[in-house]
PDB file of N, CA and C in Angstrom:
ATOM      1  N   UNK A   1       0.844  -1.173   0.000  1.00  0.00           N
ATOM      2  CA  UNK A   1       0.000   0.000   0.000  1.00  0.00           C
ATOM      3  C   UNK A   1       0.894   1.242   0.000  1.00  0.00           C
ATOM      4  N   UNK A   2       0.301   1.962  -0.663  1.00  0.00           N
ATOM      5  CA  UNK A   2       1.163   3.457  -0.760  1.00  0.00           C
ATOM      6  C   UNK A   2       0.962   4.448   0.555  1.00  0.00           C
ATOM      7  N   UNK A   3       2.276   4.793   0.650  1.00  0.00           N
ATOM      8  CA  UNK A   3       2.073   5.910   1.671  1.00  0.00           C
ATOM      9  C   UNK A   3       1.311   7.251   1.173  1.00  0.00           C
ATOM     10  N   UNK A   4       1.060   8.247   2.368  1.00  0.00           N
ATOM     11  CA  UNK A   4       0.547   9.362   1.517  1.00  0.00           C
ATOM     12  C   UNK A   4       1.296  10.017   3.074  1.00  0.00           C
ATOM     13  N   UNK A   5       1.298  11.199   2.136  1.00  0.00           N
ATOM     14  CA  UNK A   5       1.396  12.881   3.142  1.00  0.00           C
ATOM     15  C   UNK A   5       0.668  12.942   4.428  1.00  0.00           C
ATOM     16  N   UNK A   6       0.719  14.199   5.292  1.00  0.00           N
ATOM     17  CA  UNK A   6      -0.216  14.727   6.444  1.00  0.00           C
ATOM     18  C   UNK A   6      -0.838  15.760   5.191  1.00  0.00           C
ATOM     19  N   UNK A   7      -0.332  16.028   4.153  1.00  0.00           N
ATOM     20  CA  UNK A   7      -0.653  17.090   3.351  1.00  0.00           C
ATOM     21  C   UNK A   7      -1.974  16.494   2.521  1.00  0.00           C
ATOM     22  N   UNK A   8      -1.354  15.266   2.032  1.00  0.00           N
ATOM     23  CA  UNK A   8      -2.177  14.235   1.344  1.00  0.00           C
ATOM     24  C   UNK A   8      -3.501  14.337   2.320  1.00  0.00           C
ATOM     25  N   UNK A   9      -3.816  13.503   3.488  1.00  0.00           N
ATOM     26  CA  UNK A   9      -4.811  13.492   4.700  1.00  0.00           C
ATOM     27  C   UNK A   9      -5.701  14.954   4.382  1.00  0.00           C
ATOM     28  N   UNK A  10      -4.622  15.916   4.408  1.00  0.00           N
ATOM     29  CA  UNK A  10      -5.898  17.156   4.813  1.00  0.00           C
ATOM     30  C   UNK A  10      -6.855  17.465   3.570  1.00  0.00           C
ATOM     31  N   UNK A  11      -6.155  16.867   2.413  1.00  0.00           N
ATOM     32  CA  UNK A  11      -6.977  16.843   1.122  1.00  0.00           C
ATOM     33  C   UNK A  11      -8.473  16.446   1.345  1.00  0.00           C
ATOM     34  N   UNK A  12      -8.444  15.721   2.077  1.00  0.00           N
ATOM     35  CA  UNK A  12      -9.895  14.978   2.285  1.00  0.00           C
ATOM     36  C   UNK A  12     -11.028  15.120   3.010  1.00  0.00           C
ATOM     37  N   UNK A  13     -11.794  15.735   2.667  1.00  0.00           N
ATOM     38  CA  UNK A  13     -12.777  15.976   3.650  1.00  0.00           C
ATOM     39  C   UNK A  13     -13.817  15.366   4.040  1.00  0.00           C
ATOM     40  N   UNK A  14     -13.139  14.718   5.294  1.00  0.00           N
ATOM     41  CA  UNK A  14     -14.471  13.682   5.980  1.00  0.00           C
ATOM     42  C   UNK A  14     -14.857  14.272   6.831  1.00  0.00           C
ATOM     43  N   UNK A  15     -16.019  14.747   6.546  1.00  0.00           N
ATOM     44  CA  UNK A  15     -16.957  14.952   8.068  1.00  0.00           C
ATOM     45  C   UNK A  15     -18.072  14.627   8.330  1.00  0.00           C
ATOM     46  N   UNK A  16     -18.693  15.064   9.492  1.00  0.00           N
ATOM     47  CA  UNK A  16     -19.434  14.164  10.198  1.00  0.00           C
ATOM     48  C   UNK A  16     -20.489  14.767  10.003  1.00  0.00           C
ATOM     49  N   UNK A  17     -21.536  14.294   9.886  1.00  0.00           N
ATOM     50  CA  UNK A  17     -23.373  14.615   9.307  1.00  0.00           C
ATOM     51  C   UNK A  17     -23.871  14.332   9.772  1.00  0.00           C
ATOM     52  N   UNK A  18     -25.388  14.665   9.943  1.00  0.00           N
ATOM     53  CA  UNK A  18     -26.532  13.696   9.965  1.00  0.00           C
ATOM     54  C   UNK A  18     -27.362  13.571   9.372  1.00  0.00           C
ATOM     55  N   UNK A  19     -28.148  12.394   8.963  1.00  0.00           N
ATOM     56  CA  UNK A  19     -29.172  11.808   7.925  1.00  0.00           C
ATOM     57  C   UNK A  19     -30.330  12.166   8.191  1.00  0.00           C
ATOM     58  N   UNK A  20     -30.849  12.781   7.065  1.00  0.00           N
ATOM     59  CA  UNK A  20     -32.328  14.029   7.424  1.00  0.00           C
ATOM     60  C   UNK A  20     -33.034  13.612   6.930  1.00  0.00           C
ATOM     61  N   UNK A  21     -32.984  12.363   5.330  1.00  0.00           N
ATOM     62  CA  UNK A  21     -33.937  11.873   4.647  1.00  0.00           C
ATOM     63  C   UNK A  21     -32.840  11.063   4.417  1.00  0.00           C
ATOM     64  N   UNK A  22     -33.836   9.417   4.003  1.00  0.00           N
ATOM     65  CA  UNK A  22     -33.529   8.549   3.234  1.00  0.00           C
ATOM     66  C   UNK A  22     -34.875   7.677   2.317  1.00  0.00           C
ATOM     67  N   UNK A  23     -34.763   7.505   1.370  1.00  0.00           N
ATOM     68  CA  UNK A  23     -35.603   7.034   0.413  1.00  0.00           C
ATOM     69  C   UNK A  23     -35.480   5.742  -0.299  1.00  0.00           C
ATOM     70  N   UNK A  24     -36.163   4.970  -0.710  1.00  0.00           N
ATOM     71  CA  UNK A  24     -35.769   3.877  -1.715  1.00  0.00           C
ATOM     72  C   UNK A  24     -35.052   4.196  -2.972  1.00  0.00           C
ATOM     73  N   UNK A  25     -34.201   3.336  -3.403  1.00  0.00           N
ATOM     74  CA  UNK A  25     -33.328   3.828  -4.778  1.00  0.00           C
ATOM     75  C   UNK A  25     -33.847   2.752  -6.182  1.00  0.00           C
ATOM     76  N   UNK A  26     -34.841   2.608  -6.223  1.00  0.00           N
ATOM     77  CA  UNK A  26     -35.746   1.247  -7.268  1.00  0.00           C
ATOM     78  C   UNK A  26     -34.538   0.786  -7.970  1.00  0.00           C
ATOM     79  N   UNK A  27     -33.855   2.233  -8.902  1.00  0.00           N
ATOM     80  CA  UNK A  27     -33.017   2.356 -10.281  1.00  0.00           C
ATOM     81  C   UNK A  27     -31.817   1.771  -9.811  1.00  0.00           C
ATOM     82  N   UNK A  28     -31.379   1.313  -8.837  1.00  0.00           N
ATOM     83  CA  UNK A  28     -29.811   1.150  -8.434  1.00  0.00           C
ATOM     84  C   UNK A  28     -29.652  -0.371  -9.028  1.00  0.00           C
ATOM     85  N   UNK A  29     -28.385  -0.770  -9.228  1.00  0.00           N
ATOM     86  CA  UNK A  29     -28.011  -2.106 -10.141  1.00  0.00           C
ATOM     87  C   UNK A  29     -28.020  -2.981  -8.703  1.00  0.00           C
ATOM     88  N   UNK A  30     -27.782  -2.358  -7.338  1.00  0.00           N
ATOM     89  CA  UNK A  30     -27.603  -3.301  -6.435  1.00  0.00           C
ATOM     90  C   UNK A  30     -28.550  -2.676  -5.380  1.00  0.00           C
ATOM     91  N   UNK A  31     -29.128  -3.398  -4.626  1.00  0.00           N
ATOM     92  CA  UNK A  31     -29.809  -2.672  -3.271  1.00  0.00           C
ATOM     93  C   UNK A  31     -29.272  -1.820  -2.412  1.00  0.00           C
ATOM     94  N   UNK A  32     -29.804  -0.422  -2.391  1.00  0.00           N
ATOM     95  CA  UNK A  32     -29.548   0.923  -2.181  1.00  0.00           C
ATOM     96  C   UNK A  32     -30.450   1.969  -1.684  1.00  0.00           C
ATOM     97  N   UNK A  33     -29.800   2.495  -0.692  1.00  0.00           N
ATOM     98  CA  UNK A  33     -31.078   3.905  -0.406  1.00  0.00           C
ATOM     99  C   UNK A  33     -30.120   4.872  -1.059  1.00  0.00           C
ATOM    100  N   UNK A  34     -31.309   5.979  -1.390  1.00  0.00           N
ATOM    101  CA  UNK A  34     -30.641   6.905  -1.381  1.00  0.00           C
ATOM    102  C   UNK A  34     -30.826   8.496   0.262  1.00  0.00           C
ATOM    103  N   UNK A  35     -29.611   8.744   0.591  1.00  0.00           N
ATOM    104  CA  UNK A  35     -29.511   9.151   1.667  1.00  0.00           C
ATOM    105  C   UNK A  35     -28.898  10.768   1.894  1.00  0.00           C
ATOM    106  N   UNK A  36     -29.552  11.152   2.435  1.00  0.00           N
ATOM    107  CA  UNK A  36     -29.338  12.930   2.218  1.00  0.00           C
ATOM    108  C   UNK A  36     -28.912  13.223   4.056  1.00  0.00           C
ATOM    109  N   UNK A  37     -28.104  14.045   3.945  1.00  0.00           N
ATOM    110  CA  UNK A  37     -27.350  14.554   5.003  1.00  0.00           C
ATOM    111  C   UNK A  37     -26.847  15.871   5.613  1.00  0.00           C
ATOM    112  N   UNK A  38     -26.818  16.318   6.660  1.00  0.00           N
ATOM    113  CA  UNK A  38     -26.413  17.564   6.888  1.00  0.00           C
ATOM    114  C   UNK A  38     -25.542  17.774   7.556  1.00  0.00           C
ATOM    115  N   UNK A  39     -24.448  18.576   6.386  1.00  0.00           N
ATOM    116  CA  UNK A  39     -23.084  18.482   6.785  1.00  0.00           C
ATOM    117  C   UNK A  39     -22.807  19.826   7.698  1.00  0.00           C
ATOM    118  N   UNK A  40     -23.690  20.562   8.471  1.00  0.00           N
ATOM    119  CA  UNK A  40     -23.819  21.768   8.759  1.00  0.00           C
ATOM    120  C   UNK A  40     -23.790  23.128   8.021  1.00  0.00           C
ATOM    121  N   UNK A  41     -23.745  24.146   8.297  1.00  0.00           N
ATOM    122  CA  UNK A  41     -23.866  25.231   7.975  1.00  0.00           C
ATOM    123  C   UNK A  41     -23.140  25.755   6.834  1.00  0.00           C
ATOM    124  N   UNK A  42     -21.627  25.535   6.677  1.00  0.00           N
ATOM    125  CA  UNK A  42     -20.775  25.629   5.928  1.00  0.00           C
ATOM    126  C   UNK A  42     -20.778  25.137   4.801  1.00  0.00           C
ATOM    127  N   UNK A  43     -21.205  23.719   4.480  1.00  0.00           N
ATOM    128  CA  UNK A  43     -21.298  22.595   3.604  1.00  0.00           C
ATOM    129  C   UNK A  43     -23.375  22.304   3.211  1.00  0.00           C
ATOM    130  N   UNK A  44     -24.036  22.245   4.296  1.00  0.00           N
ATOM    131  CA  UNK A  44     -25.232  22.138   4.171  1.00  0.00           C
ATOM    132  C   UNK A  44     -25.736  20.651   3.983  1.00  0.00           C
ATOM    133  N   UNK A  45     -26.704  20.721   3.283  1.00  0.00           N
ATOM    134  CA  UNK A  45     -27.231  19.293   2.316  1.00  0.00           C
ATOM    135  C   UNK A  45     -27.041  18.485   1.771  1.00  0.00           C
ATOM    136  N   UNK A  46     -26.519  17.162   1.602  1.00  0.00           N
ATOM    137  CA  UNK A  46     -26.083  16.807   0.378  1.00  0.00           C
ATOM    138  C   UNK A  46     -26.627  15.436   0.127  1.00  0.00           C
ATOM    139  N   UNK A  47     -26.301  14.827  -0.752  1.00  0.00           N
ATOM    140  CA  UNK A  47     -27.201  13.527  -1.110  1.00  0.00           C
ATOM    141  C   UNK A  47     -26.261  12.075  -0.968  1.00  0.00           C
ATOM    142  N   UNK A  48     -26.305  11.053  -1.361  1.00  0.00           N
ATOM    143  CA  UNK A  48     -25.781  10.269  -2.206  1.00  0.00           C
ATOM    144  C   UNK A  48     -26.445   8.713  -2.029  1.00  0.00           C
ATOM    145  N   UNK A  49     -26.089   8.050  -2.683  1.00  0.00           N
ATOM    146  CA  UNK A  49     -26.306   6.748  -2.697  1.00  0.00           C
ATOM    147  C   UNK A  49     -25.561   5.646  -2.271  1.00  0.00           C
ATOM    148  N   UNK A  50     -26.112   5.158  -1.069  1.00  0.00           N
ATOM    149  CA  UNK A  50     -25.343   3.975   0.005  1.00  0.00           C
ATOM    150  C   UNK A  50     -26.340   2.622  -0.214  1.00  0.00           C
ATOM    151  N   UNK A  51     -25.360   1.382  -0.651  1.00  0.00           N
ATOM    152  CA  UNK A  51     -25.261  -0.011  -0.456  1.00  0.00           C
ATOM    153  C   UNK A  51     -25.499  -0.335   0.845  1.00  0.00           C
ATOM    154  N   UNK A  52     -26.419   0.035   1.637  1.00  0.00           N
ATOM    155  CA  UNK A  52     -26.383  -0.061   3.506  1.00  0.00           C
ATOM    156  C   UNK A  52     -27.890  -0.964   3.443  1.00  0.00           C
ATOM    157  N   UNK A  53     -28.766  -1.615   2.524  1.00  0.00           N
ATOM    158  CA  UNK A  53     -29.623  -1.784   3.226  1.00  0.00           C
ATOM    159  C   UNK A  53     -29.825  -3.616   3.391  1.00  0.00           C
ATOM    160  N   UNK A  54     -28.647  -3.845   3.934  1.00  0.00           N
ATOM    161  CA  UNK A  54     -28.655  -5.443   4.834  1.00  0.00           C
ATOM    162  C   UNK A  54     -29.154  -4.734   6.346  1.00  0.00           C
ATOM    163  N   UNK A  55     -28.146  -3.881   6.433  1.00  0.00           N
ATOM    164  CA  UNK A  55     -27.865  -3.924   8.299  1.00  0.00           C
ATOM    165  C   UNK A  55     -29.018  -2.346   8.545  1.00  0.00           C
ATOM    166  N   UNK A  56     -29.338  -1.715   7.797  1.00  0.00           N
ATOM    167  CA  UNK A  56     -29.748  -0.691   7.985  1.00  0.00           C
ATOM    168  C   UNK A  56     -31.317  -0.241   7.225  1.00  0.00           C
ATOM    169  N   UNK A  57     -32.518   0.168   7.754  1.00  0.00           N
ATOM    170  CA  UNK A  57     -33.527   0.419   7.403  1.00  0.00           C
ATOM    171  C   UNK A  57     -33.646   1.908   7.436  1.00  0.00           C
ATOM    172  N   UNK A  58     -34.596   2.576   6.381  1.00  0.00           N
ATOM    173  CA  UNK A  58     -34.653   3.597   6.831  1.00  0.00           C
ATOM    174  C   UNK A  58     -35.214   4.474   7.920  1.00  0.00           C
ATOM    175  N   UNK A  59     -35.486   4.254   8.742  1.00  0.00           N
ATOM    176  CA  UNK A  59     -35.799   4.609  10.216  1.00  0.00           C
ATOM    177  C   UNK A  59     -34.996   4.322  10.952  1.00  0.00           C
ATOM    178  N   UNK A  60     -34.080   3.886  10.795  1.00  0.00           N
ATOM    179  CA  UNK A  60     -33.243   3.293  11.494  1.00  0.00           C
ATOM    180  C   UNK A  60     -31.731   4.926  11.372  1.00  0.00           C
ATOM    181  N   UNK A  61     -31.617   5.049  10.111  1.00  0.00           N
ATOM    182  CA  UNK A  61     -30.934   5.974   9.582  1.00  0.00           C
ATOM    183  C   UNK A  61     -30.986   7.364  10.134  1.00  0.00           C
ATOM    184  N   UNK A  62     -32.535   7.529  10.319  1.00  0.00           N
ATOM    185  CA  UNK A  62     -32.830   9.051  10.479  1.00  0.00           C
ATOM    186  C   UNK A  62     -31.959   9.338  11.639  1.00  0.00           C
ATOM    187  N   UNK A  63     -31.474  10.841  11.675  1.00  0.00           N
ATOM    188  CA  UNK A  63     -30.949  11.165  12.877  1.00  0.00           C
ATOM    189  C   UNK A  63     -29.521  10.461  13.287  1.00  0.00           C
ATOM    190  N   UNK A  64     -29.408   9.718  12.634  1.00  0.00           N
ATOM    191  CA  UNK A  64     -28.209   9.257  12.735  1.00  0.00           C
ATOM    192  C   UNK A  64     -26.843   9.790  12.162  1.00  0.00           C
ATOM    193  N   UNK A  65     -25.501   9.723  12.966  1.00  0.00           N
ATOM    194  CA  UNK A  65     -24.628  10.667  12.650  1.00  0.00           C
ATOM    195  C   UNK A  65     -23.906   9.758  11.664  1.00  0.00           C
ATOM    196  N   UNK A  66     -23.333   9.865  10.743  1.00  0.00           N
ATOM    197  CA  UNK A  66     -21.973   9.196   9.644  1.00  0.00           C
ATOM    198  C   UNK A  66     -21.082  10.289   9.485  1.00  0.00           C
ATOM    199  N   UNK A  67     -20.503   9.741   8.897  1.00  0.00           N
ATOM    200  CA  UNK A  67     -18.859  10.104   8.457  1.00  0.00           C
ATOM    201  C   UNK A  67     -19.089  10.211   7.057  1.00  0.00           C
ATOM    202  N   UNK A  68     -18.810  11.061   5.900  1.00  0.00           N
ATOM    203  CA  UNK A  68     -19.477  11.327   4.800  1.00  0.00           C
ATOM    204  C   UNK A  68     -17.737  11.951   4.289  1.00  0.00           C
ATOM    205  N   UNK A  69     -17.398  11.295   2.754  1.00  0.00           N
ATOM    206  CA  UNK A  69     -16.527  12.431   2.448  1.00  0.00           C
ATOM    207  C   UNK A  69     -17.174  13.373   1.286  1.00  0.00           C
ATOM    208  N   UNK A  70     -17.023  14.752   1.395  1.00  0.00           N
ATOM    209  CA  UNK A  70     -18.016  15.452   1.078  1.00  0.00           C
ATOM    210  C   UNK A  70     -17.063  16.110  -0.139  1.00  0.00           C
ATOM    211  N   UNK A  71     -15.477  16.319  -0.642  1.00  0.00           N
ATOM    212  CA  UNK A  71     -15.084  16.468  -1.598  1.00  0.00           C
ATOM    213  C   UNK A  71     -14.938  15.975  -3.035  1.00  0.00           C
ATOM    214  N   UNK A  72     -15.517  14.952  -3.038  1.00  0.00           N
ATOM    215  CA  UNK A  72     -14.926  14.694  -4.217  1.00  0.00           C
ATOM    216  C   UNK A  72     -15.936  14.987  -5.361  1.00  0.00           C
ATOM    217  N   UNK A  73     -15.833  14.420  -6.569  1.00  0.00           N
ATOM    218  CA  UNK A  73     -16.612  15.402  -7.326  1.00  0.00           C
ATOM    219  C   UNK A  73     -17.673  14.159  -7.113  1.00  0.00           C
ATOM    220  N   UNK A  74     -19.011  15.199  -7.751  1.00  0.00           N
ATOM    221  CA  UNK A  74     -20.339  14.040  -7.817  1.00  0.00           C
ATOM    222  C   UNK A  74     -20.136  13.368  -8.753  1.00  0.00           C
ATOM    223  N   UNK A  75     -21.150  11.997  -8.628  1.00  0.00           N
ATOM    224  CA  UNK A  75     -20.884  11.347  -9.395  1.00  0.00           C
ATOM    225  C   UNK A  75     -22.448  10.454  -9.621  1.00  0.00           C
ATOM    226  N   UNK A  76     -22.597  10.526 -11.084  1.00  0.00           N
ATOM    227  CA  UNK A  76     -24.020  10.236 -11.397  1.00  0.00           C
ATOM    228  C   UNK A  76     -24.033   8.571 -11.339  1.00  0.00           C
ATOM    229  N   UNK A  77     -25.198   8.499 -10.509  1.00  0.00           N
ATOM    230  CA  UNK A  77     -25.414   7.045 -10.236  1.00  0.00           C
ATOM    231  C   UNK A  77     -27.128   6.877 -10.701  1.00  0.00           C
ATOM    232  N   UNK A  78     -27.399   6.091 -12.107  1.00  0.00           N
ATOM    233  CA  UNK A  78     -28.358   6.234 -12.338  1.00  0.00           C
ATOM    234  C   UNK A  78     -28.778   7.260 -12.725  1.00  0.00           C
ATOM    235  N   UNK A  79     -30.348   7.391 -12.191  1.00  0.00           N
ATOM    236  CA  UNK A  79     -31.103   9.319 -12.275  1.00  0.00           C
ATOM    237  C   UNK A  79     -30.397   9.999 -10.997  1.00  0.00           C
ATOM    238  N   UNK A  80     -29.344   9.852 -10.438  1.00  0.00           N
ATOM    239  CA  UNK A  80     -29.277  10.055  -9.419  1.00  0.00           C
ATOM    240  C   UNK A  80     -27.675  10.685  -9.448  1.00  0.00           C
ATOM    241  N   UNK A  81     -27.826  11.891  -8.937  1.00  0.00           N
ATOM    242  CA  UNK A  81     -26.685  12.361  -8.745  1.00  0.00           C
ATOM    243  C   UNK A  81     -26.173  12.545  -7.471  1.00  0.00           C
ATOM    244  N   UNK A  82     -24.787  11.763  -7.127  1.00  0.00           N
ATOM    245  CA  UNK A  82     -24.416  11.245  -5.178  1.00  0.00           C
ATOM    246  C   UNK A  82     -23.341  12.201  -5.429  1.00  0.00           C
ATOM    247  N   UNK A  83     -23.833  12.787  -4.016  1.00  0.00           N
ATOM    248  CA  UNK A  83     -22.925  14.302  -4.281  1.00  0.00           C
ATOM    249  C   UNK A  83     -21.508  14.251  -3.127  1.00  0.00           C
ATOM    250  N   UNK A  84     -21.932  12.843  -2.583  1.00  0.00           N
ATOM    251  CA  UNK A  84     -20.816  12.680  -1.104  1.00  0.00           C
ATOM    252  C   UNK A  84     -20.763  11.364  -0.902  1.00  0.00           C
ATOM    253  N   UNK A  85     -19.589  10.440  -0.151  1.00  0.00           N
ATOM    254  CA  UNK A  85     -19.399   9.090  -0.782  1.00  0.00           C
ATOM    255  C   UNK A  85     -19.489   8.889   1.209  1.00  0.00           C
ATOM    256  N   UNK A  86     -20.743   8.136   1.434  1.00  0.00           N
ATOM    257  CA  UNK A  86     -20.818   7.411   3.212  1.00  0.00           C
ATOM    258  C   UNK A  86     -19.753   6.518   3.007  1.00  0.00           C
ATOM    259  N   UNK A  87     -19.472   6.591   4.302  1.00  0.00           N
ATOM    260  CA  UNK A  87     -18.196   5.651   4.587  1.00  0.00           C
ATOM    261  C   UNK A  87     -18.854   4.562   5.578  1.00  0.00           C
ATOM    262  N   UNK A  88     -17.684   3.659   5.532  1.00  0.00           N
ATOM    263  CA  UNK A  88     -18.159   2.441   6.400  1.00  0.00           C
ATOM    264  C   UNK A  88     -17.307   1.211   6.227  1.00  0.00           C
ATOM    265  N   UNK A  89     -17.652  -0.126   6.641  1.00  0.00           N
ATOM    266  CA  UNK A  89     -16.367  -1.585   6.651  1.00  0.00           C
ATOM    267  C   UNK A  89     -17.165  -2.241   6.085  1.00  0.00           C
ATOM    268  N   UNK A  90     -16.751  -3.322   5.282  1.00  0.00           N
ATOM    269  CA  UNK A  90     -17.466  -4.487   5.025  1.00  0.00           C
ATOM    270  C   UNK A  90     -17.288  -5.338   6.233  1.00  0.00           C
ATOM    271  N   UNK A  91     -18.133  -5.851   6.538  1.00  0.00           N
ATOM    272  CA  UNK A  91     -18.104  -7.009   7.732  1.00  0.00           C
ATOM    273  C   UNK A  91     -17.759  -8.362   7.099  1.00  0.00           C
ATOM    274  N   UNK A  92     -17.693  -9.469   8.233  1.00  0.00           N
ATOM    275  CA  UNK A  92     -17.434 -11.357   7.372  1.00  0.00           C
ATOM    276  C   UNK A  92     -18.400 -11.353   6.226  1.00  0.00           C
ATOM    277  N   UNK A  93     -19.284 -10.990   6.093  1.00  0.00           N
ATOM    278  CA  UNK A  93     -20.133 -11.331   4.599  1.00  0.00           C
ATOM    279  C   UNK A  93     -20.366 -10.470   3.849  1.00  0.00           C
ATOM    280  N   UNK A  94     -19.382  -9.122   4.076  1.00  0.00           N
ATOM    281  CA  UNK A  94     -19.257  -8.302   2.501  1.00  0.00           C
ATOM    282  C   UNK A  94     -20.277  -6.832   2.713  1.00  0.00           C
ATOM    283  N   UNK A  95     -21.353  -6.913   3.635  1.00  0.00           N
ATOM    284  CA  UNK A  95     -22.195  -5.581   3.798  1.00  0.00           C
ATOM    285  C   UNK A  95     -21.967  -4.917   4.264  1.00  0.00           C
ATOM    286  N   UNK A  96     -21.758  -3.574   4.153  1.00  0.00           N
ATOM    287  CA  UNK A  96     -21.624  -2.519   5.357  1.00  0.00           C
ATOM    288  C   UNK A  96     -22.141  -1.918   6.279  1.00  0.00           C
ATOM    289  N   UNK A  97     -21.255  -1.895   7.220  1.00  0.00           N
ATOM    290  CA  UNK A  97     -21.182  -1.550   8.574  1.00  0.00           C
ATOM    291  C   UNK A  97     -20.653   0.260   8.311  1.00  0.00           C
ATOM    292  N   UNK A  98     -21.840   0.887   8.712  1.00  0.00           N
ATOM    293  CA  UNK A  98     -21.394   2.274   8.608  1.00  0.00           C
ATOM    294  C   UNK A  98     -20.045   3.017   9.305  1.00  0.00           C
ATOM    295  N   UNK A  99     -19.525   3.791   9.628  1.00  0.00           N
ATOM    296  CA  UNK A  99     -18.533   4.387  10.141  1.00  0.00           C
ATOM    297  C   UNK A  99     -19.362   5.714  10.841  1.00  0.00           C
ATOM    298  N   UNK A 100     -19.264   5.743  11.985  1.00  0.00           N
ATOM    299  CA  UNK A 100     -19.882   6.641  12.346  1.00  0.00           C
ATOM    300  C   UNK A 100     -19.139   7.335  13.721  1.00  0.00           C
ATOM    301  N   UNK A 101     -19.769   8.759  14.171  1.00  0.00           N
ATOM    302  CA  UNK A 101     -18.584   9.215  15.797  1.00  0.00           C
ATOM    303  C   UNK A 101     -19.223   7.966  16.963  1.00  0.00           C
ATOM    304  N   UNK A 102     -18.252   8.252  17.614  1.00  0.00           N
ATOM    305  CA  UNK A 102     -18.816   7.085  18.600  1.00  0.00           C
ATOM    306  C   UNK A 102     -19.859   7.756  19.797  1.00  0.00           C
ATOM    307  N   UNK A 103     -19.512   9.659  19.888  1.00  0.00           N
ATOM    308  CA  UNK A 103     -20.422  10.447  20.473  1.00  0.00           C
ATOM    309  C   UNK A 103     -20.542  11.613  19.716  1.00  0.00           C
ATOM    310  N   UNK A 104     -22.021  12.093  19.620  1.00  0.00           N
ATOM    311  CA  UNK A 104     -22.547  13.186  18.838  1.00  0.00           C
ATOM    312  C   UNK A 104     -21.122  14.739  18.949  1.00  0.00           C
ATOM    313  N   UNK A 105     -20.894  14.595  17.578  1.00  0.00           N
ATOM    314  CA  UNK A 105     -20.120  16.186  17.390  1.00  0.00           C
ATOM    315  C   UNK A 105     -20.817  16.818  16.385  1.00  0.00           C
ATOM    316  N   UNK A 106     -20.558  18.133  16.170  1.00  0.00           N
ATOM    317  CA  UNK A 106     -21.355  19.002  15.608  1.00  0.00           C
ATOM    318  C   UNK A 106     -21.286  18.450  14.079  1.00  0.00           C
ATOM    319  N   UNK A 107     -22.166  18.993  13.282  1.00  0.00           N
ATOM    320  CA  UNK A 107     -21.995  18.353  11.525  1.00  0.00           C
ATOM    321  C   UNK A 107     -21.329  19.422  11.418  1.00  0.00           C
ATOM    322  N   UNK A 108     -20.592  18.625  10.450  1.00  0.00           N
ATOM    323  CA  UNK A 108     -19.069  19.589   9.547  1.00  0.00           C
ATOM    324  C   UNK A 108     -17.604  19.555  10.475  1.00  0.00           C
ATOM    325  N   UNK A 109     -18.545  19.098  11.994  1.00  0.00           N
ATOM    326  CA  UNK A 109     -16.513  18.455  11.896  1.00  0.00           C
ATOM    327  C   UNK A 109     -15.535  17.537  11.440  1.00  0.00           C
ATOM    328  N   UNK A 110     -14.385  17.974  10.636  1.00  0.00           N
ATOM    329  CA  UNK A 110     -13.913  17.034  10.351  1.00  0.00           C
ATOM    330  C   UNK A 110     -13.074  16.217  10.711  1.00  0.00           C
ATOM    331  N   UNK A 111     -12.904  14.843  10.352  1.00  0.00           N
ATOM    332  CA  UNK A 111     -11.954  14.140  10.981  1.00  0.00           C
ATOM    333  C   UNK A 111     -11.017  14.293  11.394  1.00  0.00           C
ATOM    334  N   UNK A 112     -10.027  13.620  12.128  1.00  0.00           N
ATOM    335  CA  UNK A 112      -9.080  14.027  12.595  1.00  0.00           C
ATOM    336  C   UNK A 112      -7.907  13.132  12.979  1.00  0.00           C
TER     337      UNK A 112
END
């Protein structure tokens, strides 16, 4: 695996949100919500489309904080344009396990 910078790191902006809406994604090639988030004040709203629905329902989602990287460019998925990529692990059978703070911090802080 390649090393990277502290310079490299700050390139990236992961921060922390919370999920304000999530919806069914019919159009997705694999089972998918699509999931909208608020990255606070600075950043605001944003959308995208997460592979989460083994371990995760949508009620389950609402209000809930993730880890979101919110730079990179969008990227059209379907009719659907995912404007921020949720983070998370695959577990022993491949689904994800979200990445999330372990206690509520404000949206838009970023990692660290």
């Amino acid at each position: 695996m390649a090393e990277i910078t502290w310079d490299d790191f700050e390139k990236i902006q992961m921060l922390a949100g919370t999920v304000v809406k999530v919806e069914a994604f019919p159009e997705a090639r694999k089972p998918a919500w699509k999931v909208w988030a608020d990255f606070g004040p600075e950043i605001g709203e944003l959308k995208s489309s997460a592979q989460i629905t083994v371990h995760y329902r949508p009620e389950d989602l609402i209000g809930k904080q993730i880890v979101g990287v919110v730079n990179f460019p969008a990227k059209r998925i379907g009719p659907m344009l995912s404007q921020f990529l949720l983070t998370g692990f695959h577990d022993a059978d491949g689904n994800i396990v979200l990445a999330t703070p372990e206690r509520p911090v404000p949206n838009g802080s970023k990692i660290c």
